[in-house]
C-alpha atoms as a PDB file:
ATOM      1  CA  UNK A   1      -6.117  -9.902 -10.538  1.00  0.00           C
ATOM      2  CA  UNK A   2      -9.771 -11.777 -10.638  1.00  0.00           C
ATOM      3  CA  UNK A   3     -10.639 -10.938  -7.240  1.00  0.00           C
ATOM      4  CA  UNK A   4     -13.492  -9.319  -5.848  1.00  0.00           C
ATOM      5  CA  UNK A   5     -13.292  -5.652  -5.493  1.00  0.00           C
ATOM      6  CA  UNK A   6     -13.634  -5.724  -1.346  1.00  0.00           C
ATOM      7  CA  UNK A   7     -11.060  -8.328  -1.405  1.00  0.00           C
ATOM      8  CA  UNK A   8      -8.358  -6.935  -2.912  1.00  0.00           C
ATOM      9  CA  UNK A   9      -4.865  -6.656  -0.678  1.00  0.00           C
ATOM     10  CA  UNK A  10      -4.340  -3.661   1.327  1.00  0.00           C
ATOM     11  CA  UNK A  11      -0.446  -4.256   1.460  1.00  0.00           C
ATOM     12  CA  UNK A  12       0.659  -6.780  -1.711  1.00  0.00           C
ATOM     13  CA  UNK A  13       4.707  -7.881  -1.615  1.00  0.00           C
ATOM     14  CA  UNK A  14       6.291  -8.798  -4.422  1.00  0.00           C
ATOM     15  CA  UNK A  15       7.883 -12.043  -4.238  1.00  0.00           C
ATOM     16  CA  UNK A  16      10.320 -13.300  -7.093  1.00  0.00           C
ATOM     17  CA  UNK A  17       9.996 -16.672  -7.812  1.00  0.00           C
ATOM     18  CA  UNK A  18      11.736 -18.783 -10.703  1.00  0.00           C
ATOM     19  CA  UNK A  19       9.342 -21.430 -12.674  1.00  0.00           C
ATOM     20  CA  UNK A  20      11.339 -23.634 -14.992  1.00  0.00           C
ATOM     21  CA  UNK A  21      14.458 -21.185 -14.851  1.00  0.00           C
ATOM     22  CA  UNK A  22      12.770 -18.110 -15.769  1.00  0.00           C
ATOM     23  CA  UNK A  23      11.964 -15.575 -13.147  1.00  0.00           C
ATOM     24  CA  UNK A  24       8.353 -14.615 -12.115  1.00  0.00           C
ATOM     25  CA  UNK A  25       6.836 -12.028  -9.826  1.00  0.00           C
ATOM     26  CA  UNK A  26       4.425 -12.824  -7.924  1.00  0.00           C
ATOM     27  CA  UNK A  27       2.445 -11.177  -5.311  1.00  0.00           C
ATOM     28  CA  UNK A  28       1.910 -12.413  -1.760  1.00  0.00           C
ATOM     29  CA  UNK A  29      -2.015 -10.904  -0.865  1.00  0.00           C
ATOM     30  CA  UNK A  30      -1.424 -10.478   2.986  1.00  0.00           C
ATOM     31  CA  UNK A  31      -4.642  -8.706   4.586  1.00  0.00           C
ATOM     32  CA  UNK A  32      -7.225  -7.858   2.541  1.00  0.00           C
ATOM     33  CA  UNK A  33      -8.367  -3.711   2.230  1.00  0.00           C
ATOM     34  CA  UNK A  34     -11.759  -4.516   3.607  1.00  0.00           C
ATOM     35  CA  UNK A  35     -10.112  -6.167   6.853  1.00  0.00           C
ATOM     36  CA  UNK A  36      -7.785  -3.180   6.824  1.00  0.00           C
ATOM     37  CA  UNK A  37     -10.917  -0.261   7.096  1.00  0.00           C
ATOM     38  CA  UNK A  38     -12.673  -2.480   8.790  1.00  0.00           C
ATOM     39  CA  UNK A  39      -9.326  -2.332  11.803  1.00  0.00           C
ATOM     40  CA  UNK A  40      -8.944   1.246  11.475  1.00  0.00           C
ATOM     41  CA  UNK A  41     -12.900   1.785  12.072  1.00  0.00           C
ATOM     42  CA  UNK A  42     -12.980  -0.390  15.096  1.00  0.00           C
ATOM     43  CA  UNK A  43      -9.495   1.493  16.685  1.00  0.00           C
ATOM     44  CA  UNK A  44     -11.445   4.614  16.317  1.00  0.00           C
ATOM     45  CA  UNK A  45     -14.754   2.766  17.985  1.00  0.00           C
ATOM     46  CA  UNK A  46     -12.745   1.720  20.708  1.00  0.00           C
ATOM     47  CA  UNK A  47     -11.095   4.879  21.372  1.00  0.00           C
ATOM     48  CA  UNK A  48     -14.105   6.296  21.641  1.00  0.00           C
ATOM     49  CA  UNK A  49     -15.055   6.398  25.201  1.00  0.00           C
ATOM     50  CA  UNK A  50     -18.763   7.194  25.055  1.00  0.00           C
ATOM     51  CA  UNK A  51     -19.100   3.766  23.629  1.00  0.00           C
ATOM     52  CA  UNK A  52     -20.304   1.382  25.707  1.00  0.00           C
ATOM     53  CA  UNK A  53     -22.142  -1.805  24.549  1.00  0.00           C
ATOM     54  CA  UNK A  54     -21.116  -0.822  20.225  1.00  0.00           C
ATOM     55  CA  UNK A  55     -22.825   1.778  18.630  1.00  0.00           C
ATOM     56  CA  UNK A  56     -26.265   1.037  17.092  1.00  0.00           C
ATOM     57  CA  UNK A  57     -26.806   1.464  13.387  1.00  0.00           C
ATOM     58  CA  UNK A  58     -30.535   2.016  11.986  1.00  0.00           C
ATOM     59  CA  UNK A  59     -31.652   1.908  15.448  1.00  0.00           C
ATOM     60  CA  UNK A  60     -30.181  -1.768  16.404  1.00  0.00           C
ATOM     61  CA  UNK A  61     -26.948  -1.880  18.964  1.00  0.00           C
ATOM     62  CA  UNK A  62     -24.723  -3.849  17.161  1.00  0.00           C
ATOM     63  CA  UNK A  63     -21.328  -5.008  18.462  1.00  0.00           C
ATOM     64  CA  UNK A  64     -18.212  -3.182  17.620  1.00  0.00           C
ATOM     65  CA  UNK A  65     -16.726  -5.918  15.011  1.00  0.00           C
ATOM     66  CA  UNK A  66     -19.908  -5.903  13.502  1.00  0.00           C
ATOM     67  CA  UNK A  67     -19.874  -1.991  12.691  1.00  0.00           C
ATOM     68  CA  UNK A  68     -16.575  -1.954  11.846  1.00  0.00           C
ATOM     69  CA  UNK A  69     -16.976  -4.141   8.551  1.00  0.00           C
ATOM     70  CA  UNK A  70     -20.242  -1.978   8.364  1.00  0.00           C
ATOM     71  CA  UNK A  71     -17.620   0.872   8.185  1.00  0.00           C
ATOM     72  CA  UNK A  72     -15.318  -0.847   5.860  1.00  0.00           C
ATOM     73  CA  UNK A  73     -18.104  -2.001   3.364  1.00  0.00           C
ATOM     74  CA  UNK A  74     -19.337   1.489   3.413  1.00  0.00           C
ATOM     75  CA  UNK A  75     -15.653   2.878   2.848  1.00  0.00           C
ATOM     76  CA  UNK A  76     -15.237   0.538   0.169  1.00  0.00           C
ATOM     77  CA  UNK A  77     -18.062   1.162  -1.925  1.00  0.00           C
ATOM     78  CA  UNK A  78     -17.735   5.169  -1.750  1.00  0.00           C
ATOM     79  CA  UNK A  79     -14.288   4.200  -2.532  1.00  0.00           C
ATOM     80  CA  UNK A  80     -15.459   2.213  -6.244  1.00  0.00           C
ATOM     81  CA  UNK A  81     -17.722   5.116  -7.318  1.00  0.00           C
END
């Protein structure tokens, strides 16, 4: 896979396909791992009630969908060391 490592697939299917008679698996991608953090961090910001107006990160309110890829890019790269 020559993807980009925050862009892999959180949930890959294998689909069998035949090319010229022969069977080949092949993999659908579906959502990618980053959008897949990056929906679990914003279901937690949301649940959250204390937050109002999105949470602020280095001093700067930023708006929920905004901190949640913050999250995910975050999650991802502690996840690659």
């Amino acid at each position: 896979m020559n993807r980009k490592t925050n862009d892999i697939s959180a949930f890959p299917c294998k689909d069998e396909n035949y090319v010229e008679g022969l069977k080949v698996n092949t993999y659908e991608q579906g959502m990618t791992l980053r959008d897949y953090f990056a929906a679990k961090a914003m279901q937690a910001m949301i649940s959250n009630s204390d937050l109002k107006n999105g949470p602020a990160v280095d001093g700067v309110s930023v708006t929920i969908e905004i901190a949640a890829y913050l999250v995910a890019d975050a999650m991802i790269k502690e996840r690659n060391k």
